[in-house]
N, C-alpha and C. Protein backbone atom coordinates (compact mmCIF):
# COMPACT_ATOMS: atom_id res chain seq x y z
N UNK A 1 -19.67 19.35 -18.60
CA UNK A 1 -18.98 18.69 -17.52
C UNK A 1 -17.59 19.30 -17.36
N UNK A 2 -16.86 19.39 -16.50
CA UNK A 2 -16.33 20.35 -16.18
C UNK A 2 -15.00 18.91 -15.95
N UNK A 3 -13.85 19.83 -16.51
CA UNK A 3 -12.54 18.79 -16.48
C UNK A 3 -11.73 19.09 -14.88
N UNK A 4 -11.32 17.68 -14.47
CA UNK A 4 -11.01 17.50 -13.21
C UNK A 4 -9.67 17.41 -12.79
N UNK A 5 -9.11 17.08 -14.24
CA UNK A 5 -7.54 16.70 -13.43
C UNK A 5 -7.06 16.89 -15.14
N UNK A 6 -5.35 17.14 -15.09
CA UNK A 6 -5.03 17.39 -16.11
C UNK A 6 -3.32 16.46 -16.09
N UNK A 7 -3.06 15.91 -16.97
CA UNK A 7 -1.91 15.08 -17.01
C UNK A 7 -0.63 15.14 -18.06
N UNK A 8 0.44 15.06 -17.88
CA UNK A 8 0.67 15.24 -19.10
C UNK A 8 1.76 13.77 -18.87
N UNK A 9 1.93 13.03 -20.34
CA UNK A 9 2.38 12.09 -20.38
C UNK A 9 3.68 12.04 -21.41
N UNK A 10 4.85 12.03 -21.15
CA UNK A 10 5.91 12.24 -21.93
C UNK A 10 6.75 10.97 -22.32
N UNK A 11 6.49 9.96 -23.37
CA UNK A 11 6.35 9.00 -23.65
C UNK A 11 8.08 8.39 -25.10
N UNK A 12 9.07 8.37 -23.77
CA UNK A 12 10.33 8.00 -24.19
C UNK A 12 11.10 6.97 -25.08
N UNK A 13 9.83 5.76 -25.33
CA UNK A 13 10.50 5.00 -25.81
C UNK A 13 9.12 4.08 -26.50
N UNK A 14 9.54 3.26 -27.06
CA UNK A 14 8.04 3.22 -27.68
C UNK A 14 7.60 1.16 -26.84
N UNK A 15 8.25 1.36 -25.90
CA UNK A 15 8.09 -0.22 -24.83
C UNK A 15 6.98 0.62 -24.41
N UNK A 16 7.59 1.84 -23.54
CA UNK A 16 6.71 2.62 -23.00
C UNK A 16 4.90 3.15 -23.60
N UNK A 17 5.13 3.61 -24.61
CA UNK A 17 3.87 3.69 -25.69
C UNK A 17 3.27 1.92 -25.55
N UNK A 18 3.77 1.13 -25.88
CA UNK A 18 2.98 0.05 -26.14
C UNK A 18 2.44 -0.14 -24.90
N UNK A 19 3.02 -0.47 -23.86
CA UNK A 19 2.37 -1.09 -22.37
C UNK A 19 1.13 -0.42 -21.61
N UNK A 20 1.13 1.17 -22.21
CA UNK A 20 0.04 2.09 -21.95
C UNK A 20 -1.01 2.28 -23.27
N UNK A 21 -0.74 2.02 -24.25
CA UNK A 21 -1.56 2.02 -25.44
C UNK A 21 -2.73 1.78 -24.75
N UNK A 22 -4.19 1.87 -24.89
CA UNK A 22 -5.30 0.73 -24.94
C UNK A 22 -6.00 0.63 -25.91
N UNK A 23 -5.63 -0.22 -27.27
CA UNK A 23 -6.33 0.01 -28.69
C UNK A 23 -7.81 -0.73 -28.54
N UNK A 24 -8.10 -1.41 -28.20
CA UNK A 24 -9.63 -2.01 -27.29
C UNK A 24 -10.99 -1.10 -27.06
N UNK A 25 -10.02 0.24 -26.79
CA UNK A 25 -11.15 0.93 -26.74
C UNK A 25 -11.61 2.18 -27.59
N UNK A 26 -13.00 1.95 -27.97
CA UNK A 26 -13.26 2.23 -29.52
C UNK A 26 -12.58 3.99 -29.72
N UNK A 27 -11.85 3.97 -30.34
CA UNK A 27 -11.37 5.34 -30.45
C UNK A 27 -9.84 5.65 -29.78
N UNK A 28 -9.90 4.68 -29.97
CA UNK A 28 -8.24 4.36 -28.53
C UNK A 28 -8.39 5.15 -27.47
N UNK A 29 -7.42 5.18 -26.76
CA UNK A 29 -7.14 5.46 -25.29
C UNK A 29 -5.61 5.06 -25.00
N UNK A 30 -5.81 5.72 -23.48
CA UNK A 30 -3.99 5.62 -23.04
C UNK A 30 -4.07 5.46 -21.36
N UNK A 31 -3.17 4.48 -20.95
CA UNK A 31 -2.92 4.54 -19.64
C UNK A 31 -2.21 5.54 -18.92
N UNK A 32 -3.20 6.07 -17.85
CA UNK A 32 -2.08 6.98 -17.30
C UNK A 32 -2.00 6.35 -15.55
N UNK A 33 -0.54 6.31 -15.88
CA UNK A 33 -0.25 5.65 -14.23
C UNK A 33 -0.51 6.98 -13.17
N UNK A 34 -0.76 6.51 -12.10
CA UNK A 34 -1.78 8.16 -11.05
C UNK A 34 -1.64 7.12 -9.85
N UNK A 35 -1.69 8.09 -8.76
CA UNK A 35 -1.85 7.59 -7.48
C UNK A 35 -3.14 8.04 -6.89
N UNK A 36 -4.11 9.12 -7.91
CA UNK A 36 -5.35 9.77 -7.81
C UNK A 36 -6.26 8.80 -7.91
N UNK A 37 -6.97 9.52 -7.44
CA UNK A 37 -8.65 8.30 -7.59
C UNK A 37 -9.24 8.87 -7.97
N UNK A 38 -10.14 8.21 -9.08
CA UNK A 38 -11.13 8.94 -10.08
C UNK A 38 -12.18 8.16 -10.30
N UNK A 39 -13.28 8.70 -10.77
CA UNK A 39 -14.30 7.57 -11.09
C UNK A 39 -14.45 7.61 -12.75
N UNK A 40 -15.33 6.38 -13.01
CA UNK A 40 -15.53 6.20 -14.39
C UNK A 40 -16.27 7.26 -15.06
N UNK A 41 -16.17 7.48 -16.24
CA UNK A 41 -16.75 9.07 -17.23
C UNK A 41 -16.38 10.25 -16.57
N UNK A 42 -15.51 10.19 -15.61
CA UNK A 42 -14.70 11.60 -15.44
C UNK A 42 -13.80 12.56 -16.25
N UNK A 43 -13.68 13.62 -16.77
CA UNK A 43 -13.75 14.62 -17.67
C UNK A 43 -12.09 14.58 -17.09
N UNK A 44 -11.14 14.35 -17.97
CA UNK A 44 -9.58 14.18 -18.02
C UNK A 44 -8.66 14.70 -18.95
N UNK A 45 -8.25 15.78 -18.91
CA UNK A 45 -7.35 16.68 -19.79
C UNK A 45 -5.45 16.13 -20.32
N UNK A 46 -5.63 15.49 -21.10
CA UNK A 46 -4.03 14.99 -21.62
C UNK A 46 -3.47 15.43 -21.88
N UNK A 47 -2.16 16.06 -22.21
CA UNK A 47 -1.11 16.60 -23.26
C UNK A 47 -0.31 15.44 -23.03
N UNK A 48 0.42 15.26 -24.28
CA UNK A 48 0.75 13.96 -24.86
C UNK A 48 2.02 14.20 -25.95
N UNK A 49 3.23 14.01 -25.26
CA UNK A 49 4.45 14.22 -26.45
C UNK A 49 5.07 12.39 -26.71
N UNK A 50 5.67 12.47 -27.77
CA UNK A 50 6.32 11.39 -28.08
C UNK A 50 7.66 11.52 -28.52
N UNK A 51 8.56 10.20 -28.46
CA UNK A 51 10.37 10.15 -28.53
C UNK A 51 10.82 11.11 -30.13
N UNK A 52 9.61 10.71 -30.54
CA UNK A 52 10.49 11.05 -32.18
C UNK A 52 9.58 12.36 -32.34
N UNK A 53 8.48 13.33 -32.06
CA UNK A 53 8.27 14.41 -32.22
C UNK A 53 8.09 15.41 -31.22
N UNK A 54 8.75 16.62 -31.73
CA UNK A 54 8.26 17.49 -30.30
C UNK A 54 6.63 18.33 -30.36
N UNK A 55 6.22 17.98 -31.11
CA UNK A 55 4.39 18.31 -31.02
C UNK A 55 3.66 17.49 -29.34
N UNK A 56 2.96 18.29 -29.20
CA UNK A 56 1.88 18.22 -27.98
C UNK A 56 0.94 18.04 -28.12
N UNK A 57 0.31 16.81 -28.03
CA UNK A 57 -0.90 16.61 -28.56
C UNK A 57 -1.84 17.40 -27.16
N UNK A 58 -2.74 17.84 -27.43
CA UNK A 58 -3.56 18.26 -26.21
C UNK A 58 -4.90 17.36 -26.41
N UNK A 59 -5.67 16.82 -25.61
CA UNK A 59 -6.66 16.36 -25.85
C UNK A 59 -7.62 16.09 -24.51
N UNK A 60 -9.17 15.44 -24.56
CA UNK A 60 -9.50 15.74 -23.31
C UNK A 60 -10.20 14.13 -23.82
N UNK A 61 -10.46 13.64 -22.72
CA UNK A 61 -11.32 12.30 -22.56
C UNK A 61 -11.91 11.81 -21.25
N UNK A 62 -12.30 10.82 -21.72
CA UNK A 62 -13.23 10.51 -20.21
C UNK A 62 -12.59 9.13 -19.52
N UNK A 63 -12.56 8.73 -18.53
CA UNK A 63 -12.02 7.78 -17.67
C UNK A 63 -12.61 6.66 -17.80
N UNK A 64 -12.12 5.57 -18.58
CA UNK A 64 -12.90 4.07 -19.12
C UNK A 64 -12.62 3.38 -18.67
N UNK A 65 -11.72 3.21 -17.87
CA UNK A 65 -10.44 2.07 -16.94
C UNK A 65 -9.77 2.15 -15.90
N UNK A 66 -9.86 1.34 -14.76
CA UNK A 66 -9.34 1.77 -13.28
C UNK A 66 -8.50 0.33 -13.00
N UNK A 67 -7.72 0.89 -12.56
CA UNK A 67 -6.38 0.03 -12.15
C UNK A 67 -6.74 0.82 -10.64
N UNK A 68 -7.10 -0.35 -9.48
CA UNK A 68 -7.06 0.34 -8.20
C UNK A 68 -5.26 0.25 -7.77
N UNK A 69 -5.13 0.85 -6.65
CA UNK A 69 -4.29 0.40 -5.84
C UNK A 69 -4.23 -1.09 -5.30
N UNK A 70 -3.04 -1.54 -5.44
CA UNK A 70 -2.76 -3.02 -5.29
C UNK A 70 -3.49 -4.29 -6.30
N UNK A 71 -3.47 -3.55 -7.66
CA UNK A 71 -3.78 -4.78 -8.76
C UNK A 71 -3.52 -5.53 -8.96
N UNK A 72 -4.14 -6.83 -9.55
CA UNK A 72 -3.69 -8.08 -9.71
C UNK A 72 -2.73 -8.08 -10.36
N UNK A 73 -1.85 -8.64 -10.39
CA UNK A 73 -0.21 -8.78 -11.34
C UNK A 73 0.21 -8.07 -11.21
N UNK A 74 0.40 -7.46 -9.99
CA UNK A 74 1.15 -6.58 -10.09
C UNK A 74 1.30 -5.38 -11.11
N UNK A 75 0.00 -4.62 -11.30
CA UNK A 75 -0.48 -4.08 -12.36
C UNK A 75 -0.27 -2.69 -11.25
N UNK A 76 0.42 -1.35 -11.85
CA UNK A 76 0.52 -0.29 -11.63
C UNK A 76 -0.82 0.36 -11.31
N UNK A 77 -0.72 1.42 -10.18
CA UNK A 77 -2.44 1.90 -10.00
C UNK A 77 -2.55 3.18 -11.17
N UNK A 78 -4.00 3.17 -11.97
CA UNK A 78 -3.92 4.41 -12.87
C UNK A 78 -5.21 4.33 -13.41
N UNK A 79 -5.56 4.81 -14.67
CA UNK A 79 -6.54 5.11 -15.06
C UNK A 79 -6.28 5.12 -16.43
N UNK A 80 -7.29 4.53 -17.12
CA UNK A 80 -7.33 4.20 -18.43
C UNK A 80 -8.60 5.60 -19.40
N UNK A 81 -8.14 6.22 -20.24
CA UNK A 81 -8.65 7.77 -20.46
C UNK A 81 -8.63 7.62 -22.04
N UNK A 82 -10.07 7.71 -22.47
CA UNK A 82 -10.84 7.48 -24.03
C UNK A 82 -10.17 8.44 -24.15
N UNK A 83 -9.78 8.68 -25.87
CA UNK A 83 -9.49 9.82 -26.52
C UNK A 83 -10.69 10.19 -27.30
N UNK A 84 -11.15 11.75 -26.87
CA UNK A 84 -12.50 12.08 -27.81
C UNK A 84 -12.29 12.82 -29.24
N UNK A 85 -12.90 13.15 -29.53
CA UNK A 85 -13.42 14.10 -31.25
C UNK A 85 -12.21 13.75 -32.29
N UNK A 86 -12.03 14.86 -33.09
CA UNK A 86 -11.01 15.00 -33.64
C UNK A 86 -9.57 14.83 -33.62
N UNK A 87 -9.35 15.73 -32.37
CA UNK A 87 -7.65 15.37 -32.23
C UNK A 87 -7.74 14.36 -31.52
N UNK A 88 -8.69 13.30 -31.04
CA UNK A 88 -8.32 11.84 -30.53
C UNK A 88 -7.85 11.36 -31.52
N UNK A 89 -8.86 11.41 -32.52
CA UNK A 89 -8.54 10.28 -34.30
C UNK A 89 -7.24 10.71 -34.62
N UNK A 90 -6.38 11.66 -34.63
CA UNK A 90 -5.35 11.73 -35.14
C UNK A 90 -4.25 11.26 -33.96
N UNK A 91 -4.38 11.67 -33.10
CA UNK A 91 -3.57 10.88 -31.75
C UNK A 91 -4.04 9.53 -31.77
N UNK A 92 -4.77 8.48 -32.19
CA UNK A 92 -5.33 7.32 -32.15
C UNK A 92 -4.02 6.83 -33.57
N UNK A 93 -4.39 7.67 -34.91
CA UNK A 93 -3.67 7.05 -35.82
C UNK A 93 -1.87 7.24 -35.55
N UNK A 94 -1.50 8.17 -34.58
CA UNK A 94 -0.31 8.56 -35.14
C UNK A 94 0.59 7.06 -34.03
N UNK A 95 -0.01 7.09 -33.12
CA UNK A 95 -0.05 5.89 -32.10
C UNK A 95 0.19 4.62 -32.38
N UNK A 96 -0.88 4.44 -33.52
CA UNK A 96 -0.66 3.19 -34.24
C UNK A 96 0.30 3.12 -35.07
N UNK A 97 0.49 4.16 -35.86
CA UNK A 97 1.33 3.74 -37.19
C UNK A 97 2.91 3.74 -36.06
N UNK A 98 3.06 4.33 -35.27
CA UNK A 98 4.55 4.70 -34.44
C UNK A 98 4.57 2.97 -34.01
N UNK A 99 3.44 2.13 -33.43
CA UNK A 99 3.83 0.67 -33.05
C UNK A 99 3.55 0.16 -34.18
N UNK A 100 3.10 0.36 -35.37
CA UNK A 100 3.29 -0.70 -36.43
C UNK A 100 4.70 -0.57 -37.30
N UNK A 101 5.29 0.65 -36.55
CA UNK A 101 6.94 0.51 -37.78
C UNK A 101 7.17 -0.28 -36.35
N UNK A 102 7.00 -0.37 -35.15
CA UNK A 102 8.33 -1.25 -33.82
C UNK A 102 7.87 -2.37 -34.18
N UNK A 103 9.56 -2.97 -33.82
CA UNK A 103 9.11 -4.58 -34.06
C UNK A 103 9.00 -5.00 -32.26
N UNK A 104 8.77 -4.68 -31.57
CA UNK A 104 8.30 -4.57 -30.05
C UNK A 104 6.92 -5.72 -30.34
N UNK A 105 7.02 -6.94 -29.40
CA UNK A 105 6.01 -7.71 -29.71
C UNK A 105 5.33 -7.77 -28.37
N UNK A 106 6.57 -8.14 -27.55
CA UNK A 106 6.22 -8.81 -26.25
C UNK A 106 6.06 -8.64 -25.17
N UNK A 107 5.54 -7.23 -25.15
CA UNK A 107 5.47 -6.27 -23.58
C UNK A 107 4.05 -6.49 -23.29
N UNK A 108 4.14 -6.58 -21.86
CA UNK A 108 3.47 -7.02 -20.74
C UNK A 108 2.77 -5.14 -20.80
N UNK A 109 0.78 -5.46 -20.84
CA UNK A 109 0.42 -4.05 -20.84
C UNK A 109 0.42 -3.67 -19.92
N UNK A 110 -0.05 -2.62 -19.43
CA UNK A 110 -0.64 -1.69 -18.27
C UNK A 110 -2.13 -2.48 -17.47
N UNK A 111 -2.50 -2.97 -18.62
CA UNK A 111 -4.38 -2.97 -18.72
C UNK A 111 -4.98 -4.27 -18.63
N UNK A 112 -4.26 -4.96 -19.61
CA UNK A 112 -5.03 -6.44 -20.13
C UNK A 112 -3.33 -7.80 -19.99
C-alpha cells in the first residue's frame, strides 16, 4: 500500500504531547491536527520530534481516527494515526515514560 501523505509533528511542550497522545489504541497512536481528508487504514508517514530531544522519530501508520470538520466540542479537525512495527514500540514507550515524569493531569484531549 502505498503512503499518501506525510506529516511531521514538532511537539513543544508536553500539554501539547498529552492532548494528542491516543494511548487507547493498541500500540499507541498520535493526533495529527490536518485540514486534509483521509479515510480510515490509510498509509500515513510521521516524523515526530519532542521538547527535550532532538532525535526524529520517523515512522509510518495507518489512519484509526477521524475528527471531521466541525466536531463536537469543539474538537479540532484531524486524524488519529496507529504507530506500526518496531519504531512504533519505542515511540509508544518513550511517549509514555515523557507523561509519566509530567505531573499534567487535566488536559482536555484531541480525541476522547
Amino acid at each position: 500500500m502505498q503512503i499518501n501523505q506525510k506529516y511531521e509533528l514538532i511537539f513543544t511542550d508536553i500539554k501539547q504531547l498529552k492532548k494528542n497522545y491516543m494511548p487507547f489504541i493498541k500500540g499507541g497512536g498520535i493526533f495529527v491536527v490536518t485540514p486534509e481528508v483521509h479515510a480510515i487504514n490509510e498509509k500515513i508517514n510521521l516524523q515526530i520530534s519532542f521538547y527535550d530531544d532532538p532525535h526524529m522519530f520517523e515512522i509510518s501508520g495507518n489512519v484509526v481516527w477521524i475528527n471531521p470538520a466541525f466536531a463536537q466540542y469543539g474538537r479540532e479537525q484531524g486524524i488519529g494515526v496507529s504507530f506500526e512495527n518496531d519504531d512504533g514500540s519505542i515511540l509508544k514507550t518513550k511517549i509514555e515514560k515523557l507523561l509519566a515524569d509530567s505531573s499534567e493531569q487535566d488536559i482536555k484531549t484531541a480525541t476522547l
